[in-house]
C-alpha atoms as a PDB file:
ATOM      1  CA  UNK A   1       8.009  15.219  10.212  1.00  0.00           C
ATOM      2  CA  UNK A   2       7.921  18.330   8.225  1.00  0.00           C
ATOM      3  CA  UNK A   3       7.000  19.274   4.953  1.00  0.00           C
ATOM      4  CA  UNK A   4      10.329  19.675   4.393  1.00  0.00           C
ATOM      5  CA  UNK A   5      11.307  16.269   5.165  1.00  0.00           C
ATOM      6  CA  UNK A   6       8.458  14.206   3.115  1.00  0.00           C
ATOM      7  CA  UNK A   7      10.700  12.650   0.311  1.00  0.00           C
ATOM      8  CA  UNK A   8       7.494  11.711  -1.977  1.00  0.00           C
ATOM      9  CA  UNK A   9       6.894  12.951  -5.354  1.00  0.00           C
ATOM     10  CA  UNK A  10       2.902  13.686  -5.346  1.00  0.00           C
ATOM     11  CA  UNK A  11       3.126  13.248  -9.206  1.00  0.00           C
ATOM     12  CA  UNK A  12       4.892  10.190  -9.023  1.00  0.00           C
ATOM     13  CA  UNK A  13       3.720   7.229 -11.121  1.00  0.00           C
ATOM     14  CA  UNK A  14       2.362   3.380  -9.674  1.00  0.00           C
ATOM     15  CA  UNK A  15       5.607   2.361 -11.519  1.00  0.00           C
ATOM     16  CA  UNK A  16       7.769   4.701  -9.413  1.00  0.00           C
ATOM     17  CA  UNK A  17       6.125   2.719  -5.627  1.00  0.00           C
ATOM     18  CA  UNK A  18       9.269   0.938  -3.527  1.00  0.00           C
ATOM     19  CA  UNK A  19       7.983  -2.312  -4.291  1.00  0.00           C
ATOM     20  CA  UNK A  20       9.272  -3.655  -7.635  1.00  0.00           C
ATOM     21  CA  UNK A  21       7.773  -6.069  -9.517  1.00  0.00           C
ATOM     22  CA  UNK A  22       4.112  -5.624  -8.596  1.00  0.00           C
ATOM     23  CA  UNK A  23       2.908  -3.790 -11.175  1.00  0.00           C
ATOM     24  CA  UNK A  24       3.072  -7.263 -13.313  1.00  0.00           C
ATOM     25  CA  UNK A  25       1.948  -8.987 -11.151  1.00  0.00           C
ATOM     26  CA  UNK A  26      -1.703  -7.463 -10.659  1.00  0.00           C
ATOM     27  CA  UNK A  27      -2.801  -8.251 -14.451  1.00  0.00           C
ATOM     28  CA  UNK A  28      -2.452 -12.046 -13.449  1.00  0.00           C
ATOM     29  CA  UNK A  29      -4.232 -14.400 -11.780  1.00  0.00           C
ATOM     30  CA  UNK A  30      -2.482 -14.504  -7.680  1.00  0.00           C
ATOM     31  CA  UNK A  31      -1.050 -17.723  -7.332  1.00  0.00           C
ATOM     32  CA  UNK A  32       0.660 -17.978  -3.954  1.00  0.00           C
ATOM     33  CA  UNK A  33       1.150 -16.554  -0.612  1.00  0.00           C
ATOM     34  CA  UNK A  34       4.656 -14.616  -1.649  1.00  0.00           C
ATOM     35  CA  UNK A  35       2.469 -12.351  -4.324  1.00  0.00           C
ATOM     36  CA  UNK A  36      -0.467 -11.426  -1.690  1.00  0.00           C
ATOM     37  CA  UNK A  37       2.167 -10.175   0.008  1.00  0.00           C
ATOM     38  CA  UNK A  38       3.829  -8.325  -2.195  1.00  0.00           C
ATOM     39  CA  UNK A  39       0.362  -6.625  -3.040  1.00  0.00           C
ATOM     40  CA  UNK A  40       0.040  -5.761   0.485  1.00  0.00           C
ATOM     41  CA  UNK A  41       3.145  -4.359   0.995  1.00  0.00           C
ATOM     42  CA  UNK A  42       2.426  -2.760  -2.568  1.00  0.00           C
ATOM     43  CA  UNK A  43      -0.738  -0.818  -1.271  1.00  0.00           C
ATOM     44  CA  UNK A  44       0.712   0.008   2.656  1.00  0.00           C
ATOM     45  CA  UNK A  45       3.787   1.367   0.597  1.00  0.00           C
ATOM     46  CA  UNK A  46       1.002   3.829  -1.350  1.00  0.00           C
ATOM     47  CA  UNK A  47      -0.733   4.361   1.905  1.00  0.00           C
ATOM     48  CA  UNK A  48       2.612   5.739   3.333  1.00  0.00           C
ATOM     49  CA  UNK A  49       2.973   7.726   0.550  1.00  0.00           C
ATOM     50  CA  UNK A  50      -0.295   9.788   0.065  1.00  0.00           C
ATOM     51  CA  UNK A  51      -0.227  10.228   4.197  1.00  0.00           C
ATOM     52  CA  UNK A  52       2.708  12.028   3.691  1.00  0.00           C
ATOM     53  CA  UNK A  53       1.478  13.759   0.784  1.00  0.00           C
ATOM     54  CA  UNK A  54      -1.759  14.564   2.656  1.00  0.00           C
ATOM     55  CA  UNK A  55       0.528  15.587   5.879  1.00  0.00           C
ATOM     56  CA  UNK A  56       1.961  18.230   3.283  1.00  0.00           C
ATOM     57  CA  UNK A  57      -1.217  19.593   2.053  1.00  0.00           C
ATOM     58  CA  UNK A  58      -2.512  20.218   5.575  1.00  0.00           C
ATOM     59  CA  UNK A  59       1.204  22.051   6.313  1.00  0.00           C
ATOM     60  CA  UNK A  60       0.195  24.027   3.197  1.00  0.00           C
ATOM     61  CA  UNK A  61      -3.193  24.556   4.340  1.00  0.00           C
ATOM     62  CA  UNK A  62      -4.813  23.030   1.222  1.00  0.00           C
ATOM     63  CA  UNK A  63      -7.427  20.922   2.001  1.00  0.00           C
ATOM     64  CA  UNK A  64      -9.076  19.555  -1.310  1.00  0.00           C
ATOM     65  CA  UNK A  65      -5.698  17.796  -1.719  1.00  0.00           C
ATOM     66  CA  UNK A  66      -5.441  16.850   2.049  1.00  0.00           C
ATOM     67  CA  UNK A  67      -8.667  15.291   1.804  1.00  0.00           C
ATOM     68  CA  UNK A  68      -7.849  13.448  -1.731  1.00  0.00           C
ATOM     69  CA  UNK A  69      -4.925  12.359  -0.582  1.00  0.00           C
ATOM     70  CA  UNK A  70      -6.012  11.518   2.988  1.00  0.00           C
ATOM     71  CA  UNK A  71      -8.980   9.047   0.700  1.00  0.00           C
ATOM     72  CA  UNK A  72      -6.211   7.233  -1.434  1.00  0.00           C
ATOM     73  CA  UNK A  73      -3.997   6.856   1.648  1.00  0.00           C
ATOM     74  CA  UNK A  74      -7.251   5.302   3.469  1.00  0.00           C
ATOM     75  CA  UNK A  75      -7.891   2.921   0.091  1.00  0.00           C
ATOM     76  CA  UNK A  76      -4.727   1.326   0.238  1.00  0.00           C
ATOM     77  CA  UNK A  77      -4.737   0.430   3.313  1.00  0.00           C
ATOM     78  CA  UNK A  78      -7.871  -1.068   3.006  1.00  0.00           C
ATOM     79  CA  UNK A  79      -6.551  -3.252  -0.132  1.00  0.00           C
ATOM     80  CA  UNK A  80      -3.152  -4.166   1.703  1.00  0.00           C
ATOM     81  CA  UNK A  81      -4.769  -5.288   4.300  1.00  0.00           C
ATOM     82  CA  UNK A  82      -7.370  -7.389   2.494  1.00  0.00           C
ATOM     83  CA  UNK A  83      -4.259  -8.727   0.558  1.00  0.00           C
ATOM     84  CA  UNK A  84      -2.338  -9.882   3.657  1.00  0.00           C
ATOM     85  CA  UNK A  85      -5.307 -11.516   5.623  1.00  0.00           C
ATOM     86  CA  UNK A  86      -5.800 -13.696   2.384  1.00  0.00           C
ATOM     87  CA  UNK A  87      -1.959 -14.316   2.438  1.00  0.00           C
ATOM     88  CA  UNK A  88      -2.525 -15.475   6.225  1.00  0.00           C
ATOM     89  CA  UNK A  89      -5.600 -17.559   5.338  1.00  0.00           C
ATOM     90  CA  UNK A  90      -4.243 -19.276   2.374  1.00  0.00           C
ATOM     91  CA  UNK A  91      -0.793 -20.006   4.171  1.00  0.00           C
ATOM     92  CA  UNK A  92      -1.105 -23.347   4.258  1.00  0.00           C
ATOM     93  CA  UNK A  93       1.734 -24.244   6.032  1.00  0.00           C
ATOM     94  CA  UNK A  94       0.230 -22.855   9.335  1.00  0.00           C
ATOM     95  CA  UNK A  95      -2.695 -25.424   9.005  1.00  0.00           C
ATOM     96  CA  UNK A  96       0.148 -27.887   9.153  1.00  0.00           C
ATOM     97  CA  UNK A  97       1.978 -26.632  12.524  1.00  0.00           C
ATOM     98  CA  UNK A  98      -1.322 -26.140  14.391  1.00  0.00           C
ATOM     99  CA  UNK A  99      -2.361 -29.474  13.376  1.00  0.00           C
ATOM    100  CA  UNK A 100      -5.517 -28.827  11.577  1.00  0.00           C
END
C-alpha cells in the first residue's frame, strides 16, 4: 500500500475511530463480554490506523513520527488484545459447552 492509498487522517480525533459507541463506554464500569469486545476491536481499529500513519512517515522519510506512530500503533494492540483475552475468559458460556 502506498502513501497514496492510506485513507487515515493523522489528526483525526478518538471520536472519529470506526467503532461507534466506545468512546462511552470506557468512562463506565465493563459489564459484559459484548463491551470487551468492542474495546478490543476499538484499540486494533487505532492500531490499524497509526501503522498506516507510521507506513506514511517512513514513505516520507520522517522518522520521529514513524517512530511515534509506530509506539501508539504497538499500545493498542497491546490494550485490544488484553481486552479480548478478558472477553474470552469471562465468556461464560464456553465454561458451559466444555463442561467445566
Amino acid at each position: 500500500m502506498s502513501k497514496e492509498h492510506t485513507p487515515l487522517n493523522p489528526n483525526a480525533t478518538d471520536a472519529e475511530w470506526p467503532v461507534e459507541g466506545v468512546e462511552e463506554e470506557m468512562d463506565d464500569e465493563i459489564d459484559t463480554a459484548a463491551e470487551l469486545h468492542r474495546l478490543a476491536a476499538h484499540h486494533f481499529a487505532a492500531a490499524a490506523k497509526y501503522h498506516l500513519l507510521a507506513a506514511t512517515a517512513d514513505d516520507e522519510g520522517d522518522n520521529e513520527a514513524n517512530a511515534r506512530y509506530a509506539h501508539l500503533a504497538y499500545r493498542h494492540q497491546l490494550n485490544g488484545t488484553q481486552y479480548a483475552e478478558i472477553a474470552v475468559m469471562d465468556n461464560e458460556s464456553l465454561e458451559e459447552d466444555e463442561g467445566v
